[in-house]
Protein backbone atom coordinates (compact mmCIF):
# COMPACT_ATOMS: atom_id res chain seq x y z
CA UNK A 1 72.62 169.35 39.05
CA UNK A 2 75.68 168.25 40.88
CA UNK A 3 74.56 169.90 44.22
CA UNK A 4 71.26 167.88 44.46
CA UNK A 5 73.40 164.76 43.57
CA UNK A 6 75.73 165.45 46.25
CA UNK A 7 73.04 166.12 48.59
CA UNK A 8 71.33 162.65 47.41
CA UNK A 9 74.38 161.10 48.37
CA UNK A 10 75.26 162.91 51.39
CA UNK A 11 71.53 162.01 52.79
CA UNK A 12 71.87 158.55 51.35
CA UNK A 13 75.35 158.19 53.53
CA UNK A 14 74.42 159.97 56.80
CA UNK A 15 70.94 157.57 56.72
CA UNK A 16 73.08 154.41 55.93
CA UNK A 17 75.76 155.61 58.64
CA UNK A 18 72.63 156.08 60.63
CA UNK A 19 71.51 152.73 60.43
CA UNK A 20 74.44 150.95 60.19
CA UNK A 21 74.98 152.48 63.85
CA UNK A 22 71.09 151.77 64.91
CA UNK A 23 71.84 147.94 63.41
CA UNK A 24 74.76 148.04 65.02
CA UNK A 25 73.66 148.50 68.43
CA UNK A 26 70.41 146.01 67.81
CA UNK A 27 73.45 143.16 67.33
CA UNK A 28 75.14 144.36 70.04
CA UNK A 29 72.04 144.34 72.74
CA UNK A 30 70.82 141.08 71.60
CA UNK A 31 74.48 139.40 71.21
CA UNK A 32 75.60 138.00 74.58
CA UNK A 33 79.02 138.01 76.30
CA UNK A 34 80.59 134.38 76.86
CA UNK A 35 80.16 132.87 80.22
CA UNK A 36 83.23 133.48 82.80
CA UNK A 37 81.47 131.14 84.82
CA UNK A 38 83.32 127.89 85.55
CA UNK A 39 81.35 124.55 85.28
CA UNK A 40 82.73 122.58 88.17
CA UNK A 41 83.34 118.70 87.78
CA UNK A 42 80.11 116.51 89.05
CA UNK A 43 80.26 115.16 92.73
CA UNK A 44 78.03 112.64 92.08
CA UNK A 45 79.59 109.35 92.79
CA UNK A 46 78.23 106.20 90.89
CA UNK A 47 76.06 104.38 92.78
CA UNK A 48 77.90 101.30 94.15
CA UNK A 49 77.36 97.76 92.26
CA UNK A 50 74.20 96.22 93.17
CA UNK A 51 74.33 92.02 93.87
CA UNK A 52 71.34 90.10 93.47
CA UNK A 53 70.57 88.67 97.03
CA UNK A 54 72.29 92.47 98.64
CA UNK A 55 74.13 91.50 102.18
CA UNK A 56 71.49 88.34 102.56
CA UNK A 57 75.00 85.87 103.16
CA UNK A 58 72.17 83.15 104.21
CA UNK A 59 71.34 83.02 100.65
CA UNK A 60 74.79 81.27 100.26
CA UNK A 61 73.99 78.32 102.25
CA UNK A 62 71.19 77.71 99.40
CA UNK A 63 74.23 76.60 97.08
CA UNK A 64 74.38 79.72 94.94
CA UNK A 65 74.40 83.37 95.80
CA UNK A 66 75.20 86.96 94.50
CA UNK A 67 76.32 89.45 97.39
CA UNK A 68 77.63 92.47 98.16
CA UNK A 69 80.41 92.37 100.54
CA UNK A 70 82.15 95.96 101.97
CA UNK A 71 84.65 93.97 104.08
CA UNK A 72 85.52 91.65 106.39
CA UNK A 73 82.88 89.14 107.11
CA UNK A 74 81.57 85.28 107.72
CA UNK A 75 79.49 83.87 104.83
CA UNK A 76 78.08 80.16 106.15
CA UNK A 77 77.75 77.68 104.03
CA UNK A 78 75.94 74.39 103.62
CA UNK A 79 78.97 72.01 102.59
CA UNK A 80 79.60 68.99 104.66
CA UNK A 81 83.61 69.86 104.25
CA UNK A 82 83.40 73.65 103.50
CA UNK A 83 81.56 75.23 106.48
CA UNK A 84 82.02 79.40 105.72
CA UNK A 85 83.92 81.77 103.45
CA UNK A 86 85.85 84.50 105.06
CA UNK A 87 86.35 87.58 103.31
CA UNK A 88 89.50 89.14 104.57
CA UNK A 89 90.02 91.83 102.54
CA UNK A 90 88.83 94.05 99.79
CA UNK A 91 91.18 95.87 97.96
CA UNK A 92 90.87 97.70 94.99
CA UNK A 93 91.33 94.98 92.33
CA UNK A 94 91.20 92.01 94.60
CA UNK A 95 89.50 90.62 97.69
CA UNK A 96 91.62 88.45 100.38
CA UNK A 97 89.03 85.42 101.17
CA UNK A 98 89.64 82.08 103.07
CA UNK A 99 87.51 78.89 102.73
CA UNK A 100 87.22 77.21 106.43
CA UNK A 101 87.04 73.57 106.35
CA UNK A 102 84.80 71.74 108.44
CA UNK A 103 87.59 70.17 110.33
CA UNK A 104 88.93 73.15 111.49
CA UNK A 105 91.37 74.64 109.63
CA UNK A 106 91.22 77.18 106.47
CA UNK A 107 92.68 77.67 103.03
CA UNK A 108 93.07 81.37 101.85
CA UNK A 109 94.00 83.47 98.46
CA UNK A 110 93.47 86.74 96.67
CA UNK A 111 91.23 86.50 93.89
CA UNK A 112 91.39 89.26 91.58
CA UNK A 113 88.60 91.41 89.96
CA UNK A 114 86.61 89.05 87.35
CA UNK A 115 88.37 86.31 88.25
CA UNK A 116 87.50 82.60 89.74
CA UNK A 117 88.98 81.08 93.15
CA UNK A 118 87.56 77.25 93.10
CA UNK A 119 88.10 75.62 96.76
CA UNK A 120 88.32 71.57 96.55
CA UNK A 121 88.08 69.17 99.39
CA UNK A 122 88.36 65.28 100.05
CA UNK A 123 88.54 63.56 102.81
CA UNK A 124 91.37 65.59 105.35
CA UNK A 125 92.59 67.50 102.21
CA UNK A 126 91.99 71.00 100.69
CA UNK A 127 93.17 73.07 97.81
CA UNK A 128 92.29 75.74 95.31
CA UNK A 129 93.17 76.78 92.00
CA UNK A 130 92.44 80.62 90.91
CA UNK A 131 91.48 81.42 87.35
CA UNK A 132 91.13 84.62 85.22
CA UNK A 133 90.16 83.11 81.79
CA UNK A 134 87.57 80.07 82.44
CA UNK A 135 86.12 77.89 85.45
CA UNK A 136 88.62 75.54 86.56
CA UNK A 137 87.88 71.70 85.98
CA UNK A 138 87.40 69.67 88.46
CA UNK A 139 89.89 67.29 90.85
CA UNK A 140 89.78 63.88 90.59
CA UNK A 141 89.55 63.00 94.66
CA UNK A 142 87.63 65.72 95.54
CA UNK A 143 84.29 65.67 97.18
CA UNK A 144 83.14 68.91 97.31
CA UNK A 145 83.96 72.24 94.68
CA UNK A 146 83.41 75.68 96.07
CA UNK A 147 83.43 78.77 93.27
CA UNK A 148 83.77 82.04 93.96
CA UNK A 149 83.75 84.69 91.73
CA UNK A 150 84.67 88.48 91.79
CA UNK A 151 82.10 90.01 89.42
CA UNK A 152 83.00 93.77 90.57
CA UNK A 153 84.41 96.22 92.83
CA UNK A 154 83.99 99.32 93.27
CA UNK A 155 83.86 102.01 96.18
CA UNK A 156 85.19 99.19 98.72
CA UNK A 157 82.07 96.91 97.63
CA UNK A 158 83.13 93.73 96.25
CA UNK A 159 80.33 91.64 94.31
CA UNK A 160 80.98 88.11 94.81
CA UNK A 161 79.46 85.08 93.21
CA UNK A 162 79.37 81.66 95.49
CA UNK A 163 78.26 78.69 93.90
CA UNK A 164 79.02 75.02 94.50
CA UNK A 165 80.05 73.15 91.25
């Protein structure tokens, strides 16, 4: 009796050996290696901020404008003492602009990103006052009020706001 029990068992362990190895090699075939391949960083920039009236500067003399500037240019305007914005500059948190008064000459500052350069001017006089935190109020003597905003930049495009106040 013992020989038929060890045979039992020997035939039990060779067939579980037998498919332990068969199972073994199903896992194995269907199991996949991990990837050596490298994902590489995107090259897709972002797409440069849009403005609402693009490069049209005409839309400016209207009173109110939103456009895209990538550097230096001549924005006319319709003011009776403010005649054009200059953009000067545009650096990476700021752009360089200068207000030309009708009369010839031209006021100038660096107004950073988000921020709020008003231009003032009364009779031969000019000024401006730059603010981060709110519009800035009015000056008593002043005829005309200028606002320009820096709503973005990014990838040497500067979105600026114009608007007369």
């Amino acid at each position: 009796m013992t020989r038929p029990t060890f045979r039992f068992r020997a035939v039990g362990v060779a067939m579980a050996t037998a498919v332990a190895a068969g199972c073994s090699t199903q896992v194995t075939g269907f199991a996949s290696a991990p990837s050596t391949a490298s994902k590489s960083p995107s090259t897709t920039k972002p797409a440069p901020p849009s403005a609402r009236d693009g490069t049209n500067y005409a839309a400016c003399s209207g009173g109110a404008c939103e456009v895209a500037v990538t550097g230096p240019v001549t924005i006319p305007l319709a003011d009776a003492r403010l005649s054009s914005l200059k953009v000067l500059k545009i650096n990476a948190g700021s752009v360089e602009v200068g207000m030309v008064l009708s009369h010839g000459p031209s006021i100038g500052t660096t107004v950073k990103n988000g921020c709020t350069a008003t231009f003032f001017a009364g009779g031969p006089a000019a000024a401006y006052i730059t603010w981060c935190s709110a519009e800035p109020p009015d000056m008593p003597g002043t005829e005309v009020k200028r606002l320009v905003t820096v709503k973005d930049i990014a990838d040497g495009t500067a979105i600026l706001s114009l608007k007369s106040g």
